[in-house]
Protein backbone atom coordinates (compact mmCIF):
# COMPACT_ATOMS: atom_id res chain seq x y z
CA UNK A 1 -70.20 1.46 112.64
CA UNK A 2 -73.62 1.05 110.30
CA UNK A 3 -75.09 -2.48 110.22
CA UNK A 4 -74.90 -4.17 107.39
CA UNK A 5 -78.27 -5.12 105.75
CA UNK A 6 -78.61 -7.26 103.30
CA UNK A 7 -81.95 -9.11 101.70
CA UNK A 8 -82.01 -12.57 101.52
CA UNK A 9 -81.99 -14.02 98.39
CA UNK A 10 -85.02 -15.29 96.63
CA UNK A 11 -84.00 -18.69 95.73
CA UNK A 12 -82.92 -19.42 99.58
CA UNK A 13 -79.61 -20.34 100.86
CA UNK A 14 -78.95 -23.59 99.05
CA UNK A 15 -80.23 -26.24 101.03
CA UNK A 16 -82.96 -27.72 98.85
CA UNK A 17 -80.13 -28.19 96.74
CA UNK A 18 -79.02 -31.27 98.96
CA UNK A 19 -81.07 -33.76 97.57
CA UNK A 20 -79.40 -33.48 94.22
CA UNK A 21 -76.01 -33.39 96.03
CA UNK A 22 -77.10 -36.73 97.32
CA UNK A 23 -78.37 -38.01 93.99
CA UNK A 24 -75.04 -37.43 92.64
CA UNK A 25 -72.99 -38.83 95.46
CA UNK A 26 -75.61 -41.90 94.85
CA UNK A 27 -75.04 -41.94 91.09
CA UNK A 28 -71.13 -42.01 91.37
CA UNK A 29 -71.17 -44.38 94.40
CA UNK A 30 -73.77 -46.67 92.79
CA UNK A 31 -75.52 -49.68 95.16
CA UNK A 32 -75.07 -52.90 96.54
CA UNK A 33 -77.86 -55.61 96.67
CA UNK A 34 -78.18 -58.82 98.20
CA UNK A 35 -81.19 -60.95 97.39
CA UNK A 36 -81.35 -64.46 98.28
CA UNK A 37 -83.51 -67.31 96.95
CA UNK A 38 -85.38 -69.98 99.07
CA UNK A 39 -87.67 -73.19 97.42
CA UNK A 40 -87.74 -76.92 96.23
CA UNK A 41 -85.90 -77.62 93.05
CA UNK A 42 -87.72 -77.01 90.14
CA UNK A 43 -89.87 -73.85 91.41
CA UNK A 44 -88.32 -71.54 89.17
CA UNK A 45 -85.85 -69.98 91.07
CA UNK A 46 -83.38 -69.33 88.63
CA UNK A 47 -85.79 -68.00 85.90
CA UNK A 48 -87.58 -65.74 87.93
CA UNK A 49 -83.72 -63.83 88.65
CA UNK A 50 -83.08 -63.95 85.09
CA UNK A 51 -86.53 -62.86 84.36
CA UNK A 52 -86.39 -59.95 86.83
CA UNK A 53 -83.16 -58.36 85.71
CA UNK A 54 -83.76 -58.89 82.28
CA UNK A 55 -80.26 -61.11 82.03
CA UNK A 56 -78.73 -64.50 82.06
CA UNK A 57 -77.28 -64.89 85.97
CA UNK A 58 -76.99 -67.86 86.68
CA UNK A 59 -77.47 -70.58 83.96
CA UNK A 60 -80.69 -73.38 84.03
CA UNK A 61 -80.01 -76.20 86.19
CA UNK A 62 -79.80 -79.89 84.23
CA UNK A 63 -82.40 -81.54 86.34
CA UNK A 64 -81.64 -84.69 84.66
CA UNK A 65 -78.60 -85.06 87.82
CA UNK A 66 -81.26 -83.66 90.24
CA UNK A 67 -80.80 -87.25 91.99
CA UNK A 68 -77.23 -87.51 91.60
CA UNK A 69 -76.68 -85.35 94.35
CA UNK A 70 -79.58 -86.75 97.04
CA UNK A 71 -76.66 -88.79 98.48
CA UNK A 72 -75.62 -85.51 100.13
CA UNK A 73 -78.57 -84.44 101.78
CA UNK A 74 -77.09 -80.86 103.07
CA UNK A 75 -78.48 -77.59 101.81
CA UNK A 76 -75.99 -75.85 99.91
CA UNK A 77 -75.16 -72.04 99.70
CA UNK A 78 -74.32 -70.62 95.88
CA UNK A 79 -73.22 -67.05 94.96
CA UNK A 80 -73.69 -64.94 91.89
CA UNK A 81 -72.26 -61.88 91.65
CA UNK A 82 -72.85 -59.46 88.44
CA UNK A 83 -72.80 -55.65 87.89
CA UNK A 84 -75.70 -54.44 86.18
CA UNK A 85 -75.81 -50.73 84.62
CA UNK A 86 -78.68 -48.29 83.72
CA UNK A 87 -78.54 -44.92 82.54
CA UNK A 88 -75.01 -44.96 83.65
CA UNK A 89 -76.19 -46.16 87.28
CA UNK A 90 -74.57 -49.31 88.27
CA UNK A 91 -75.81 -52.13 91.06
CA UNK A 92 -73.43 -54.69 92.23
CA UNK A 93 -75.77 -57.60 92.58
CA UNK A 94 -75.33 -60.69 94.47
CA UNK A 95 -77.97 -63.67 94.54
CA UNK A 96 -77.95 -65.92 96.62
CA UNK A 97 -79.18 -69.49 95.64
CA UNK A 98 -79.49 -72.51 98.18
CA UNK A 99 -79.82 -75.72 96.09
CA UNK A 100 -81.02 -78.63 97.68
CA UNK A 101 -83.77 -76.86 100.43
CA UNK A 102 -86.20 -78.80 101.00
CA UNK A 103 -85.75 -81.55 98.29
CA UNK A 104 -85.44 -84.89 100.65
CA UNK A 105 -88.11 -86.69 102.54
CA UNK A 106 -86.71 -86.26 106.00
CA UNK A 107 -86.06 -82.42 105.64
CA UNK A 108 -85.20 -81.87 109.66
CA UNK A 109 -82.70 -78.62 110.01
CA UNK A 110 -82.45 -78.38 106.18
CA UNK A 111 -83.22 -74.60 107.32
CA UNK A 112 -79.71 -74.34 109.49
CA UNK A 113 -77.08 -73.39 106.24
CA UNK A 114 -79.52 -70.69 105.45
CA UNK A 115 -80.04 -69.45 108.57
CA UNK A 116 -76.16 -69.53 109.39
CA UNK A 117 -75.44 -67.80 106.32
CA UNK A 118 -77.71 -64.77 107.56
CA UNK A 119 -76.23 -64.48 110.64
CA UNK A 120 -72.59 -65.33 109.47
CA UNK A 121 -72.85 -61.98 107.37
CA UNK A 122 -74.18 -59.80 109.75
CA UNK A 123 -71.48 -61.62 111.72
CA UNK A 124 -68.51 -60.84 109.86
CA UNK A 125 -69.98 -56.90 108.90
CA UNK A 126 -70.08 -56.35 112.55
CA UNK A 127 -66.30 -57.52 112.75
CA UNK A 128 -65.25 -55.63 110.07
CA UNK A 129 -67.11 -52.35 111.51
CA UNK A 130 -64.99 -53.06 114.85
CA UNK A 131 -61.43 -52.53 113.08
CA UNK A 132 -59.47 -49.65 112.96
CA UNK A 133 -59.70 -49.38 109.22
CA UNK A 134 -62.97 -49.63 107.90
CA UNK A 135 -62.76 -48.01 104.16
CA UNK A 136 -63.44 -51.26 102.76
CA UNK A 137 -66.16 -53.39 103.73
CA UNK A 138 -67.16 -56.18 102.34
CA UNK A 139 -70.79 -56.68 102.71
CA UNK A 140 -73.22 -60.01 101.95
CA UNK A 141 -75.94 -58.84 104.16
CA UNK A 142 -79.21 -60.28 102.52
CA UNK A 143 -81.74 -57.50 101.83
CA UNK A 144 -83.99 -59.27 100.57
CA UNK A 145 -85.28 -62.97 100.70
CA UNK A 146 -87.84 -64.32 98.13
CA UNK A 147 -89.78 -67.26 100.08
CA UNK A 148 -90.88 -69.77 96.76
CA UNK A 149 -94.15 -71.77 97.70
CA UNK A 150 -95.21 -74.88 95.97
CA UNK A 151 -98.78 -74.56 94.61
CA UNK A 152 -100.32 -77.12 96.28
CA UNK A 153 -103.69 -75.26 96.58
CA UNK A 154 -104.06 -76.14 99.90
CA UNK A 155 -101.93 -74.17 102.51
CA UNK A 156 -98.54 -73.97 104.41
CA UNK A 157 -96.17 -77.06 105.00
CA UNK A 158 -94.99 -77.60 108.42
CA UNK A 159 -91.47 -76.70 106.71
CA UNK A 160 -92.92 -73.81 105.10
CA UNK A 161 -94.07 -72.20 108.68
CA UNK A 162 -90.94 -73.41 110.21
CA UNK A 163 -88.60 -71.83 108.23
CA UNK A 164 -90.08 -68.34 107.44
CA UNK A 165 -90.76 -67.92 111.39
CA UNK A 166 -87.05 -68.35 111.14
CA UNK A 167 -86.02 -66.04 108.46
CA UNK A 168 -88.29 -63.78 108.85
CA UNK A 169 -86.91 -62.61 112.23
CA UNK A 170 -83.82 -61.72 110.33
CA UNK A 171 -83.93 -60.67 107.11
CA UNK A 172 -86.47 -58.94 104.76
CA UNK A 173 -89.05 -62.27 103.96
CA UNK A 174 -91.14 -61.77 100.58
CA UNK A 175 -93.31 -65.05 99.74
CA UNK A 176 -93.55 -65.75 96.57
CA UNK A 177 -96.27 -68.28 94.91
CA UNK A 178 -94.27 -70.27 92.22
CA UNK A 179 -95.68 -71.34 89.07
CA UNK A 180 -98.99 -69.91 89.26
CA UNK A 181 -100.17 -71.46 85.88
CA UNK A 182 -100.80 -74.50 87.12
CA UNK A 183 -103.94 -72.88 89.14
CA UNK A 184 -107.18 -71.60 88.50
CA UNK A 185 -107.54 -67.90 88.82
CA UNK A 186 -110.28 -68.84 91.44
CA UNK A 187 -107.53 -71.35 93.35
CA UNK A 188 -104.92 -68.88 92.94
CA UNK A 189 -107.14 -66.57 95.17
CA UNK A 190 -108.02 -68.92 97.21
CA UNK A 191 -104.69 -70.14 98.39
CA UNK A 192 -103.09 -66.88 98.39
CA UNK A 193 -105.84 -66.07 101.55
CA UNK A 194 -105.11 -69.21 103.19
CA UNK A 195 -101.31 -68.31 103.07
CA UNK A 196 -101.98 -64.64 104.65
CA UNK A 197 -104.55 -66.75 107.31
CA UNK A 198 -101.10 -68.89 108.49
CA UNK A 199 -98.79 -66.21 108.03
CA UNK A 200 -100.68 -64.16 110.25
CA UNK A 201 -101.93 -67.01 112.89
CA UNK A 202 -98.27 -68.42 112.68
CA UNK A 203 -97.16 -64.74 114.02
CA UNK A 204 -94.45 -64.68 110.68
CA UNK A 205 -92.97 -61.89 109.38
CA UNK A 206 -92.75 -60.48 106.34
CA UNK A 207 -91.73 -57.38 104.63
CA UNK A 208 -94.83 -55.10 103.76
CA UNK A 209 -94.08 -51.43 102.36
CA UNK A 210 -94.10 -48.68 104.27
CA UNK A 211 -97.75 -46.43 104.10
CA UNK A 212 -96.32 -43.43 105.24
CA UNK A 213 -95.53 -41.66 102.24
CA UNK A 214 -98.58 -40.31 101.06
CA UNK A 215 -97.70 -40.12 97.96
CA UNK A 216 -97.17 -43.70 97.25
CA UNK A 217 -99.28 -44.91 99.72
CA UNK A 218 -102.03 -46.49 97.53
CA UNK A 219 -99.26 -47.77 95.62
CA UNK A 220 -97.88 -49.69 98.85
CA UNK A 221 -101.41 -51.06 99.49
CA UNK A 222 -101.82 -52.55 96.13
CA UNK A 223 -98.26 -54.64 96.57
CA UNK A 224 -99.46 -55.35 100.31
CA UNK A 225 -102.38 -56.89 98.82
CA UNK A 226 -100.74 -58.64 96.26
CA UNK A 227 -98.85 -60.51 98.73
CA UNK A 228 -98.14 -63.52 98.47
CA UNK A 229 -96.98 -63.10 94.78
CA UNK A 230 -98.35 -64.79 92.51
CA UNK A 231 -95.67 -65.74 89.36
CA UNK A 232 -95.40 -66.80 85.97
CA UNK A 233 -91.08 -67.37 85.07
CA UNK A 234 -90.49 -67.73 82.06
CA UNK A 235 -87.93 -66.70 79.47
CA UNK A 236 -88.72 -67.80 76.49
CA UNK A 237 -90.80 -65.67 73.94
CA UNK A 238 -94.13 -66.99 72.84
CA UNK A 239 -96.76 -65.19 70.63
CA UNK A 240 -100.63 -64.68 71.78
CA UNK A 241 -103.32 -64.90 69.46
CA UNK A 242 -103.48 -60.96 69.14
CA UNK A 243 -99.79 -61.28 67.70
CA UNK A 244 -98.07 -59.57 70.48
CA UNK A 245 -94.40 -61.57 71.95
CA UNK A 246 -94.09 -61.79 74.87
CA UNK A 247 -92.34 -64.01 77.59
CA UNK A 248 -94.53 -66.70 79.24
CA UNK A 249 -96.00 -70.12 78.49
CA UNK A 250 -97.95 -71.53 75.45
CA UNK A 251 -100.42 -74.00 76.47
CA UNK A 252 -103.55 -75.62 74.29
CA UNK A 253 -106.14 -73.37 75.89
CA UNK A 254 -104.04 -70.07 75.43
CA UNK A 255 -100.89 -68.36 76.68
CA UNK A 256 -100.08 -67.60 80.20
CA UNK A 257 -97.94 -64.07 80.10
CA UNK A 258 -95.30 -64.25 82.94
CA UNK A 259 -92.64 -61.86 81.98
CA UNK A 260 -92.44 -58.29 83.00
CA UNK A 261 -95.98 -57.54 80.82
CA UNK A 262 -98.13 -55.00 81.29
CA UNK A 263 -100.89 -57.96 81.84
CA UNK A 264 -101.30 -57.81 85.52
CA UNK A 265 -104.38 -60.41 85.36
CA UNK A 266 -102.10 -63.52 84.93
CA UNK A 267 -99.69 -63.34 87.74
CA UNK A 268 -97.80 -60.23 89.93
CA UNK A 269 -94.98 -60.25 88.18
CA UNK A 270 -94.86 -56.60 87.68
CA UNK A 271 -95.67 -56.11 91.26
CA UNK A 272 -92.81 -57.80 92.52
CA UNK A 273 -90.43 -56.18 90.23
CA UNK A 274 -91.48 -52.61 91.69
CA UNK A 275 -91.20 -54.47 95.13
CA UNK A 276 -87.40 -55.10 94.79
CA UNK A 277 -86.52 -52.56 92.10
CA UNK A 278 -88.28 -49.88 91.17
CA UNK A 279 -90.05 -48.49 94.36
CA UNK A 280 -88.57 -50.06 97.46
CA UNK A 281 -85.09 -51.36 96.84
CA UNK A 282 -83.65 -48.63 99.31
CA UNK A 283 -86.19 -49.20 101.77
CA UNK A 284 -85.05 -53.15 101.40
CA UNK A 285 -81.76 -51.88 102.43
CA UNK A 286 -82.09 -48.76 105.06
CA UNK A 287 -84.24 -52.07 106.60
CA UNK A 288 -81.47 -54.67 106.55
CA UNK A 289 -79.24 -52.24 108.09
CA UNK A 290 -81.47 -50.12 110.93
CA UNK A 291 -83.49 -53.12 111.71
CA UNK A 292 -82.11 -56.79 111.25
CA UNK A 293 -78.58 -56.11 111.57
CA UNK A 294 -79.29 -53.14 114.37
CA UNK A 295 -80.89 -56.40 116.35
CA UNK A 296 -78.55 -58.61 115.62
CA UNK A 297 -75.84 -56.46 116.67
CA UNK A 298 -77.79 -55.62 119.87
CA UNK A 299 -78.23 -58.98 120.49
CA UNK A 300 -74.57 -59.90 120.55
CA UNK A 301 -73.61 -56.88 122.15
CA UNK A 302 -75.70 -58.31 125.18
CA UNK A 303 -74.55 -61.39 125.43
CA UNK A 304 -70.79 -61.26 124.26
CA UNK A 305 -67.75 -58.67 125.36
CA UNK A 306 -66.03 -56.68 122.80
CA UNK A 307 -63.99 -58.32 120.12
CA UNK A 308 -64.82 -61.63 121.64
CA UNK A 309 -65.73 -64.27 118.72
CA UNK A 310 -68.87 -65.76 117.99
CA UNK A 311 -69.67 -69.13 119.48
CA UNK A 312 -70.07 -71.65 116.98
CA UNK A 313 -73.13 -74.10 117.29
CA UNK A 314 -71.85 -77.18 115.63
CA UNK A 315 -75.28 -78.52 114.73
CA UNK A 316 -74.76 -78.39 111.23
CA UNK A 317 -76.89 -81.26 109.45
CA UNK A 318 -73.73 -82.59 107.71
CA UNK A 319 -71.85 -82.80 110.64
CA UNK A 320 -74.58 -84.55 112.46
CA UNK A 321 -75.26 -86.88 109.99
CA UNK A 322 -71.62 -87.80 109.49
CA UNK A 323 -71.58 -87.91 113.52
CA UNK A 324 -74.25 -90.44 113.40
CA UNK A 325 -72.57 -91.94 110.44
CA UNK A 326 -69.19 -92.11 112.69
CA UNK A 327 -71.35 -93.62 116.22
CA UNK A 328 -73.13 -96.39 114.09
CA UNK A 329 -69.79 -97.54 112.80
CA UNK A 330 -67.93 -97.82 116.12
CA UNK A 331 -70.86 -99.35 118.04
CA UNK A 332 -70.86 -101.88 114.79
CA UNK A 333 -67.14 -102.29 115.39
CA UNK A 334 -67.60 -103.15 119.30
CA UNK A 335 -70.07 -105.27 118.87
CA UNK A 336 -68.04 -107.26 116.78
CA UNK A 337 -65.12 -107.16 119.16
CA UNK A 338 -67.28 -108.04 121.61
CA UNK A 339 -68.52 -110.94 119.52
CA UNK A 340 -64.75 -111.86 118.70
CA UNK A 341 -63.65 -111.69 122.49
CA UNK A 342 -66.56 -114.02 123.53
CA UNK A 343 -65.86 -116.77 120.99
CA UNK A 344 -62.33 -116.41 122.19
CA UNK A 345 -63.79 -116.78 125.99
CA UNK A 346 -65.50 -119.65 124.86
CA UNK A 347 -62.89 -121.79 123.09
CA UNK A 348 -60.49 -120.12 126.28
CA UNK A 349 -62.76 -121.94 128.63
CA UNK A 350 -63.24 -125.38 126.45
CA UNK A 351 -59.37 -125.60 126.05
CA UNK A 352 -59.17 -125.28 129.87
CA UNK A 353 -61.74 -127.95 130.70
CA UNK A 354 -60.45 -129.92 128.44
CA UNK A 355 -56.49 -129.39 129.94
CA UNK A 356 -58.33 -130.05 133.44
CA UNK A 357 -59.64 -132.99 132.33
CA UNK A 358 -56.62 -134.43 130.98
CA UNK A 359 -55.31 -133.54 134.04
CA UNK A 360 -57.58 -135.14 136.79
CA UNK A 361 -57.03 -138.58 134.18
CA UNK A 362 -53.69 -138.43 134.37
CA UNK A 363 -53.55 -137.50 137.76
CA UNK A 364 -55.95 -140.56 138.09
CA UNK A 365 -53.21 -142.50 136.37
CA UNK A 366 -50.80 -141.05 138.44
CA UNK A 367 -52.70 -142.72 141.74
CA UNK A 368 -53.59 -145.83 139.77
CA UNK A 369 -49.47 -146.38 139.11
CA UNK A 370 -48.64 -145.32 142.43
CA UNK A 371 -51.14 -147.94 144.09
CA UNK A 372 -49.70 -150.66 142.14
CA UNK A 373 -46.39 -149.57 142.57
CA UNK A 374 -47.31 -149.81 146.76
CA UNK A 375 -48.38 -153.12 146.10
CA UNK A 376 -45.42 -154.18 143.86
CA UNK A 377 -43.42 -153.16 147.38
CA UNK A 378 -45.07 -154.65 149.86
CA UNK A 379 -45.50 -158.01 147.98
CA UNK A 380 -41.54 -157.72 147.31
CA UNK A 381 -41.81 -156.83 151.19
CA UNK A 382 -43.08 -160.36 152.12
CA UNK A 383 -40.89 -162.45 149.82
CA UNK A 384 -37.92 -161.26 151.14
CA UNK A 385 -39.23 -161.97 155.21
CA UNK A 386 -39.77 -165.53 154.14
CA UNK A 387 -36.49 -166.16 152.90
C-alpha cells in the first residue's frame, strides 16, 4: 500500500478564516449594552445620552417640578431601553438613569438604590445561569457607569469619594466632568489633576483601557489621559463665526462646540464616544462579565450554598426613613398615653381623698351622734331610778 502524499495547500487549512466566522455570528447576533448614569440634577445627564447616540432617549426633564418631588428623598432607578441599528448592526441599549442622587442636603446612603441595583443584576444573572434552561437570559448587568462631577473647580465631595469607592469595585466607573463651559481652559486642567490626585490617594477605581494592543496603544494613552472627561452636552445647533453648525453653546464671547466635533480643544467629547463606542465597547463588556460579575459570583459562592437566596439587607433609605417616621409617631403616641393615664392618676387620687375625707367627717358624725345618743341613755337612765 503507497502513502498517500499530498501538498498542503497554499492558502492554509481555513483557520484564519475564523475571525470572519465570528464577525458574522456577531453581525447576526448583534449586542447588548448597559450603561448607567450617576450625578446631581441638572448636570446633563440626559443630553449627553442623546448627544452620544445621536437620538432622542429619554426626553429633557421639566426642572420647573425639580422640588415637587424633594418630599421623597429616595434615589430612584429609571430604564430606557431602545434598539439602535448601523450598517445593518443592531445594539439593544439600555440606560440607566437614577434621578434624585445626590440632590438633598442630608445625602446619607443616597448611594444604596444604585448600589443594590448593581448587585441585584448580577444577582438575578447568576440565578438565571443556575437553571436548567438557560437559552434566554435576561441580562441588566451595567457595563458601563458614567460618574458626572459638578465643576466646582476645587476637588472631590465627600459624596463624590464615597460613592465611586463604592461603584467602582463593581462595575466599569468612567468620571465624567459635566458642563465644562463654565471653566477656564486653565481651571479645567487644573481640576481635572486634582480629581486624578483623589482618585488615586482615595485608592478608587476606574476603568482605564487596556495598553496591550500595540496597535492601539497610543490611542489608549491619549483617553487615559483624558480622564476625567471633560464635556460640553448639548443638542441644539448653533453657528460659529466661520459659518460652520454645529451642536454646542452660543455665548457673548464665542461658541463652545460640545457635540461629537472634530474640535477636541473645547471638551473630550469625542474621546468619550470612542471610550464607550467605537474602540472599547467589547472590552466594557468581556470586563463586566470576566471581572465584576466573575467576583461577585465568587464572592457569593463563598459565603452562600447552592441555590440558596440572597440575603436581603433592609437598609434601604426609604425604609429607614419611614422606620423613623413610624418610631417618632408611637413614642409621640405613648407619651401622650402616658400623659392621659397620669391626669387620670391624678383626678383618681383627688376623688379618693376627697371620698376619704367625706368619710372620716361622716364617720366623725357618726361618733358625734353616737356620743349624744350615750348621753340621751344614760340621762333617760337616771330619770327613771328616781321615780
Amino acid at each position: 500500500m503507497s502513502a498517500l502524499t499530498t501538498s498542503p495547500p497554499t492558502d492554509g487549512i481555513g483557520i484564519a478564516n475564523l475571525p470572519n466566522q465570528r464577525h458574522k455570528i456577531v453581525a447576526k447576533r448583534g449586542a447588548h449594552f448597559t450603561i448607567m448614569v450617576v450625578g446631581e440634577s441638572g448636570l446633563g445627564k440626559t443630553t449627553l445620552i442623546n448627544t452620544l447616540f445621536s437620538t432622542e432617549l429619554s426626553p429633557a426633564k421639566n426642572y420647573n417640578r425639580r422640588h415637587v418631588k424633594q418630599m421623597d428623598k429616595l434615589t430612584e432607578v429609571e430604564i430606557i431601553k431602545a434598539e439602535l441599528e448601523e450598517k445593518q448592526f443592531k445594539v439593544k441599549l439600555t440606560v440607566i438613569d437614577t434621578p434624585g442622587f445626590g440632590d438633598y442636603v442630608n445625602n446619607r446612603d443616597s448611594w444604596l438604590p444604585i448600589v443594590e441595583f448593581i448587585d441585584d443584576q448580577h444577582e438575578a444573572y447568576m440565578r438565571q445561569e443556575q437553571q436548567p434552561q438557560r437559552s434566554e437570559k435576561t441580562d441588566l448587568r451595567v457595563h458601563a457607569c458614567l460618574y458626572f462631577i459638578r465643576p466646582t473647580g476645587h476637588t472631590l465631595k465627600p459624596l463624590d469619594i464615597e460613592v465611586m469607592k463604592r461603584l467602582g469595585t463593581r462595575v466599569n466607573l468612567i468620571p465624567v466632568v459635566a458642563k465644562a463651559d463654565t471653566l477656564t481652559q486653565n481651571d479645567l486642567f487644573t481640576f481635572k489633576q486634582r480629581v486624578r490626585e483623589v482618585i488615586a490617594a482615595q485608592g478608587i477605581r476606574i476603568y482605564t483601557p487596556p495598553l496591550d494592543d500595540d496597535e492601539n496603544a497610543e490611542h489608549a494613552q491619549m483617553l487615559i489621559d483624558a480622564i476625567p472627561f471633560s464635556i460640553i452636552g448639548s443638542t441644539e445647533d448653533v453657528r460659529t463665526p466661520d459659518g460652520r453648525v454645529v451642536k454646542g453653546r452660543e455665548y457673548i464671547w464665542g461658541v463652545a462646540e460640545g457635540g461629537p466635533v472634530e474640535n477636541e480643544n473645547h471638551c473630550d467629547f469625542k474621546k468619550l464616544r470612542s471610550l464607550l463606542i467605537r474602540t472599547h465597547m467589547l472590552d466594557l463588556i468581556s470586563t463586566t462579565e470576566e471581572l465584576h460579575y466573575e467576583n461577585y459570583r465568587q464572592q457569593q459562592m463563598e459565603t452562600r450554598k447552592f441555590g440558596e437566596p440572597k440575603v436581603k439587607k433592609l437598609d434601604n433609605p426609604k425604609f429607614k426613613e419611614e422606620e423613623e417616621a413610624l418610631r417618632k409617631k408611637f413614642t409621640e403616641q405613648v407619651k401622650s398615653e402616658e400623659a392621659r393615664f397620669r391626669q387620670w392618676e391624678q383626678h383618681l387620687i383627688a376623688e379618693r381623698d376627697r371620698l376619704n375625707k367625706d368619710l372620716e367627717q361622716a364617720h366623725s358624725a357618726i361618733k358625734t351622734l353616737e356620743a349624744e345618743l350615750d348621753n340621751l341613755q344614760v340621762g333617760y337612765g337616771r330619770g327613771t331610778g328616781r321615780r
